[in-house]
N, C-alpha and C. Protein backbone atom coordinates (compact mmCIF):
# COMPACT_ATOMS: atom_id res chain seq x y z
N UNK A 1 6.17 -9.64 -0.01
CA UNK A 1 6.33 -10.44 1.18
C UNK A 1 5.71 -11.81 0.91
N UNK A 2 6.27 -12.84 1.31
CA UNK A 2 5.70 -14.27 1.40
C UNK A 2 5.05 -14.66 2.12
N UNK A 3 3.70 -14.63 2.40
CA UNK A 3 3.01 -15.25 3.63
C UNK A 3 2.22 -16.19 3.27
N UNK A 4 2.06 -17.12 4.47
CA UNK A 4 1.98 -18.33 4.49
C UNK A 4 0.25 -17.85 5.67
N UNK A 5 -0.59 -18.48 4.80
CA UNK A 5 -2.10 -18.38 5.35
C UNK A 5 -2.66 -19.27 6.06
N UNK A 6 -2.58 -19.28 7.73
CA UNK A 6 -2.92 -20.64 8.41
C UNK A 6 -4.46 -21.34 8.07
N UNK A 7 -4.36 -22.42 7.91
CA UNK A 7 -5.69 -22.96 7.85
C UNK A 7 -7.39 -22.22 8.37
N UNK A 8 -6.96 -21.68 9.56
CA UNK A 8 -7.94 -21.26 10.44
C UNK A 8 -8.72 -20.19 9.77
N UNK A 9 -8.27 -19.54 8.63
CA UNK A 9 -8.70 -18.29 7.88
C UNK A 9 -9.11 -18.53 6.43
N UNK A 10 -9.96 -18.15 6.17
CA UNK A 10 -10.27 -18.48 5.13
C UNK A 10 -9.53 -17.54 3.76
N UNK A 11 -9.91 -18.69 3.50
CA UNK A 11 -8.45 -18.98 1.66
C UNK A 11 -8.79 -18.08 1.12
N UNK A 12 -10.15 -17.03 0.76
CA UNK A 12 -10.28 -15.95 0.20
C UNK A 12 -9.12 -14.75 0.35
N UNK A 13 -8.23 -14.68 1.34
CA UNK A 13 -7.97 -13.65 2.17
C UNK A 13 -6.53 -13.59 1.15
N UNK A 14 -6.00 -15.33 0.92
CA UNK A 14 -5.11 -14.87 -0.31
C UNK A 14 -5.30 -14.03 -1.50
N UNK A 15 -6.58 -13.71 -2.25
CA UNK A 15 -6.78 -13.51 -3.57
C UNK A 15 -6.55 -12.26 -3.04
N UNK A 16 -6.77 -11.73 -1.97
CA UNK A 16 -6.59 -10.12 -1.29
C UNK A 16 -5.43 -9.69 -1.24
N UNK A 17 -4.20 -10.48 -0.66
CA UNK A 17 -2.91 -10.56 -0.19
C UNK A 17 -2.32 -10.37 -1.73
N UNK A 18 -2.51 -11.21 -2.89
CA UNK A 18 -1.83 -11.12 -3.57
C UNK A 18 -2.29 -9.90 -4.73
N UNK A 19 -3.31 -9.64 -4.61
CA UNK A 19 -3.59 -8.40 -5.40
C UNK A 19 -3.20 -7.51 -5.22
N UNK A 20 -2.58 -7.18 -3.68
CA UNK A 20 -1.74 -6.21 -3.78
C UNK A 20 0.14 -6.29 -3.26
N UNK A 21 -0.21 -6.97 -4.29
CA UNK A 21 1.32 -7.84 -4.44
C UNK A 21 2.37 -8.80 -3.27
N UNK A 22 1.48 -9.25 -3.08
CA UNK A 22 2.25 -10.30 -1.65
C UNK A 22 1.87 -12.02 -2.59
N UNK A 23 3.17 -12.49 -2.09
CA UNK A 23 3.26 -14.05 -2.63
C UNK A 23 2.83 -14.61 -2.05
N UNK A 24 1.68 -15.27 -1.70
CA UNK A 24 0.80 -15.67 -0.72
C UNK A 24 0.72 -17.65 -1.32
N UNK A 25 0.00 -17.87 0.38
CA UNK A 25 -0.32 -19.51 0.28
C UNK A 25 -0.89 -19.86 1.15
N UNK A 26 -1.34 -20.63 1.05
CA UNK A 26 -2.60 -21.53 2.26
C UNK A 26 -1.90 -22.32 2.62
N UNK A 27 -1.78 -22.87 3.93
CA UNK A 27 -1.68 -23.86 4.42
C UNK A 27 -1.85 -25.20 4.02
N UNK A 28 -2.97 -25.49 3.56
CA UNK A 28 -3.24 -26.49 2.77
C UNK A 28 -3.04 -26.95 1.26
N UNK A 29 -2.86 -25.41 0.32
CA UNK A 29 -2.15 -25.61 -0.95
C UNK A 29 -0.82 -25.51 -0.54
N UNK A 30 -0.40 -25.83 0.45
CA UNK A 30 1.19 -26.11 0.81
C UNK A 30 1.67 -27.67 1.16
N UNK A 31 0.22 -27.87 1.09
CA UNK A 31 0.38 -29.42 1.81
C UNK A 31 1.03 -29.45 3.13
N UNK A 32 -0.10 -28.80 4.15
CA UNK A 32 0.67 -28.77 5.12
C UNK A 32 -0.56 -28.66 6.15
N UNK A 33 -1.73 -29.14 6.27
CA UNK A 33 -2.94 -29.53 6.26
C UNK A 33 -3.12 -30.46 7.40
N UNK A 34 -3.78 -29.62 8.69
CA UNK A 34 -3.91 -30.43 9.87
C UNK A 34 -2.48 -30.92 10.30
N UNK A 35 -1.60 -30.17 10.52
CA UNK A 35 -0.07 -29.97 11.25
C UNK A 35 -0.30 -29.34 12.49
N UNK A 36 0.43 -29.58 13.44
CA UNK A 36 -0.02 -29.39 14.51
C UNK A 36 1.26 -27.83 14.67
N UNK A 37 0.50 -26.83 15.25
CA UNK A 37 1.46 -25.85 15.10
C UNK A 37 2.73 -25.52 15.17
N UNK A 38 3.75 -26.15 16.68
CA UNK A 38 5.33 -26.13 16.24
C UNK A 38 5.48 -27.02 14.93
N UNK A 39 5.10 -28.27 14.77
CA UNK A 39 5.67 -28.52 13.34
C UNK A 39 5.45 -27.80 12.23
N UNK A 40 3.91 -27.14 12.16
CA UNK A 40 4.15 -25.82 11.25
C UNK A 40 4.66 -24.74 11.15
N UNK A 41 5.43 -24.39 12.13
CA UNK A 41 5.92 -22.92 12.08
C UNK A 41 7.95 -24.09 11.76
N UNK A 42 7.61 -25.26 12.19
CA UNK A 42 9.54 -25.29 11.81
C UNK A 42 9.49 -25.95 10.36
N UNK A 43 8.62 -26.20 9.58
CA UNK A 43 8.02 -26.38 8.46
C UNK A 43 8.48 -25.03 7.49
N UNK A 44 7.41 -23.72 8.11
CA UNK A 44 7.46 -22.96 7.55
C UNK A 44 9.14 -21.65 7.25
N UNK A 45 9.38 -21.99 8.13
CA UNK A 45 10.33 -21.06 8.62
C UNK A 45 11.80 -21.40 7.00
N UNK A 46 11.76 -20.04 6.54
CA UNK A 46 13.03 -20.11 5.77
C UNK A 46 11.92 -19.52 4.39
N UNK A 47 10.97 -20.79 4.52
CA UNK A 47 9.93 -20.42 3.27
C UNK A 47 9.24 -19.18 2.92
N UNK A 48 8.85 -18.78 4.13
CA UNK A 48 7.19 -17.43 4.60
C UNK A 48 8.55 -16.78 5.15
N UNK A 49 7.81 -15.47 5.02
CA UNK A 49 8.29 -14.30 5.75
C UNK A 49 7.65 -14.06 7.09
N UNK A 50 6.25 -14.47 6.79
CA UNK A 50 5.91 -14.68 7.92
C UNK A 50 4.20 -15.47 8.02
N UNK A 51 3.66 -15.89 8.89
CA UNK A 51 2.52 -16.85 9.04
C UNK A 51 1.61 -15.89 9.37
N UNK A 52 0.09 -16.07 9.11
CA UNK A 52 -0.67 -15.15 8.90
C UNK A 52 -1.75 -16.08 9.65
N UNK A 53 -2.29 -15.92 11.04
CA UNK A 53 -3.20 -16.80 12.02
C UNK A 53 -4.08 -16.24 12.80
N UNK A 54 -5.19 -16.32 13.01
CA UNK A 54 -5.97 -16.25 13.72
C UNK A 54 -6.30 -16.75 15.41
N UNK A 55 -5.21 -17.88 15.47
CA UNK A 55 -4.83 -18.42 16.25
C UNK A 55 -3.66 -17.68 17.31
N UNK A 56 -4.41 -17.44 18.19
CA UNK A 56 -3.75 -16.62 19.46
C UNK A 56 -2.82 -17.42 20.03
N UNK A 57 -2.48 -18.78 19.96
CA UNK A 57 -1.58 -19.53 20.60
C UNK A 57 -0.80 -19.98 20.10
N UNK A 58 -0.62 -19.64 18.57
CA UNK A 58 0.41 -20.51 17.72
C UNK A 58 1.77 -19.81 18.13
N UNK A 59 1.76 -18.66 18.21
CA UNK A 59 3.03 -18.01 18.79
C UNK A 59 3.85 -18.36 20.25
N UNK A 60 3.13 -19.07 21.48
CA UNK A 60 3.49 -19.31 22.26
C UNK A 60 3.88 -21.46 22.30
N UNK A 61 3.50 -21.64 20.97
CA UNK A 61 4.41 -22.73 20.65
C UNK A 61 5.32 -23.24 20.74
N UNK A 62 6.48 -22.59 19.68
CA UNK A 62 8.02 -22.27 19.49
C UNK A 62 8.42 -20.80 20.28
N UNK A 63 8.64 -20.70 20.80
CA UNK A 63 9.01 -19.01 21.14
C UNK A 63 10.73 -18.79 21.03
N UNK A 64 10.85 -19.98 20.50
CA UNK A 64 12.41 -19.78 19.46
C UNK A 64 12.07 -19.72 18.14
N UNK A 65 11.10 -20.01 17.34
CA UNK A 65 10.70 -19.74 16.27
C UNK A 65 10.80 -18.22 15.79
N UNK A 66 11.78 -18.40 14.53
CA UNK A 66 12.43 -17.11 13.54
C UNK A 66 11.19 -16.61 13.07
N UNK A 67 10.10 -17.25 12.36
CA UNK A 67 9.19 -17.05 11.71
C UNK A 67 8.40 -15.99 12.09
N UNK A 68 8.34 -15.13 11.59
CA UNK A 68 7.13 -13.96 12.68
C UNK A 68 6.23 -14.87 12.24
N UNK A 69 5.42 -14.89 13.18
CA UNK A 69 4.11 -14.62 13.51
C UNK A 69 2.78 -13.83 13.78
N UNK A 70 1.60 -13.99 12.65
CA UNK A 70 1.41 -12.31 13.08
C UNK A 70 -0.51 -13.47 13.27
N UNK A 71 -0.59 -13.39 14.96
CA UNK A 71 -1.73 -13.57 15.36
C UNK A 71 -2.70 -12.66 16.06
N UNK A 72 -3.25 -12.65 14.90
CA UNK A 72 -4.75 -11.76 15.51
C UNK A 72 -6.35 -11.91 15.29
N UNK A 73 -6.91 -12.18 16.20
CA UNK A 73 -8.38 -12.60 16.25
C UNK A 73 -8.79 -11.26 15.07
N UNK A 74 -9.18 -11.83 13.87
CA UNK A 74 -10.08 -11.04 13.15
C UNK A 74 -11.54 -11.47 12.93
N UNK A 75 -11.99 -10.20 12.84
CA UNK A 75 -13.71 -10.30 13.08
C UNK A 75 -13.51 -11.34 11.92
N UNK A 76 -15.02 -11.53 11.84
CA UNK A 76 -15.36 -12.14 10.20
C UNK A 76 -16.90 -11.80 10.41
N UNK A 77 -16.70 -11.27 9.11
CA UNK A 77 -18.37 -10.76 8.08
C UNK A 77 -19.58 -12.19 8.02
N UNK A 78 -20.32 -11.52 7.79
CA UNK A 78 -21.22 -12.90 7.55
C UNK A 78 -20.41 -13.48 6.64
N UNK A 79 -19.92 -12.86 5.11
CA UNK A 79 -19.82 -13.97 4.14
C UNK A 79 -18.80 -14.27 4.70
N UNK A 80 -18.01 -14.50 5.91
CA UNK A 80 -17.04 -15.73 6.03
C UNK A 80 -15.64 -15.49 5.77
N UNK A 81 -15.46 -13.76 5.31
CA UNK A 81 -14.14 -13.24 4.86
C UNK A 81 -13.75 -11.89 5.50
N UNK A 82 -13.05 -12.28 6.55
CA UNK A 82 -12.44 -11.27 7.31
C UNK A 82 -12.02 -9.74 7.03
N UNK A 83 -12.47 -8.71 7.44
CA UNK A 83 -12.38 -7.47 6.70
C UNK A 83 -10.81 -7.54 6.28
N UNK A 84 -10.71 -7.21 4.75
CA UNK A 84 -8.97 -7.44 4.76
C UNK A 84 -8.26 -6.41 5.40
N UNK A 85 -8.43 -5.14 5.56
CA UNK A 85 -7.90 -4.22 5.90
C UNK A 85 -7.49 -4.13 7.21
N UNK A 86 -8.13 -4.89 7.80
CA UNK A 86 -7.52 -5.41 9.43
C UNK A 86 -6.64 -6.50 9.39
N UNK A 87 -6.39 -7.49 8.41
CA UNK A 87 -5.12 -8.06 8.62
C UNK A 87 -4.76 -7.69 8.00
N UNK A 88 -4.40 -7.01 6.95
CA UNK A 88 -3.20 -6.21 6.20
C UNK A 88 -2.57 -5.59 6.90
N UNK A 89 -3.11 -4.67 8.29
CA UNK A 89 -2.73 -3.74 9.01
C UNK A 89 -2.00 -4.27 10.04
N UNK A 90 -2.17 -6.06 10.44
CA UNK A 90 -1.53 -6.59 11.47
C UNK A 90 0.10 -7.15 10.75
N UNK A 91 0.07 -7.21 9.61
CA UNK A 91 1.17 -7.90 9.02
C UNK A 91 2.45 -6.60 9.32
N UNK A 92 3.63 -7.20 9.56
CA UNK A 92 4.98 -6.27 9.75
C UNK A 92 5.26 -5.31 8.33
């Protein structure tokens, strides 16, 4: 799966995604860095399979937007990296 890692989460969460085999990207190694959310999701759309956010409102943006969206408040650990196993579990 291709997912596209919103800014709001920290970039560790790719090295997770792709270890177990997902084509992963940051927001920002996309060059796509401080976009305001409909332009990121009509940005993204065709590219990602789907956007990976922390952000509870990016979905009520576009709500014609193809792109799933998969927003869910994940905890985060002290060190700053969200248990992966809770967004692995939110992705389709």
């Amino acid at each position: 799966m291709r997912i596209l890692i919103d800014e709001c989460l920290p970039s560790e969460l790719k090295e997770t995604l792709t270890a177990i085999g997902h084509e992963c990207q940051t927001v920002r190694q996309a060059g796509f860095g401080a976009k305001k959310n409909g332009e990121l999701l009509s940005i993204a759309e065709g590219r990602w399979d789907v956007l990976l956010s922390s952000d509870r409102n990016i979905s009520k943006t576009r709500q014609d937007a193809a792109l799933p969206v998969v927003s869910a408040p994940l905890p985060v650990r002290a060190s700053g990296i969200p248990p992966t196993s809770r967004a692995i579990e939110k992705l389709p």
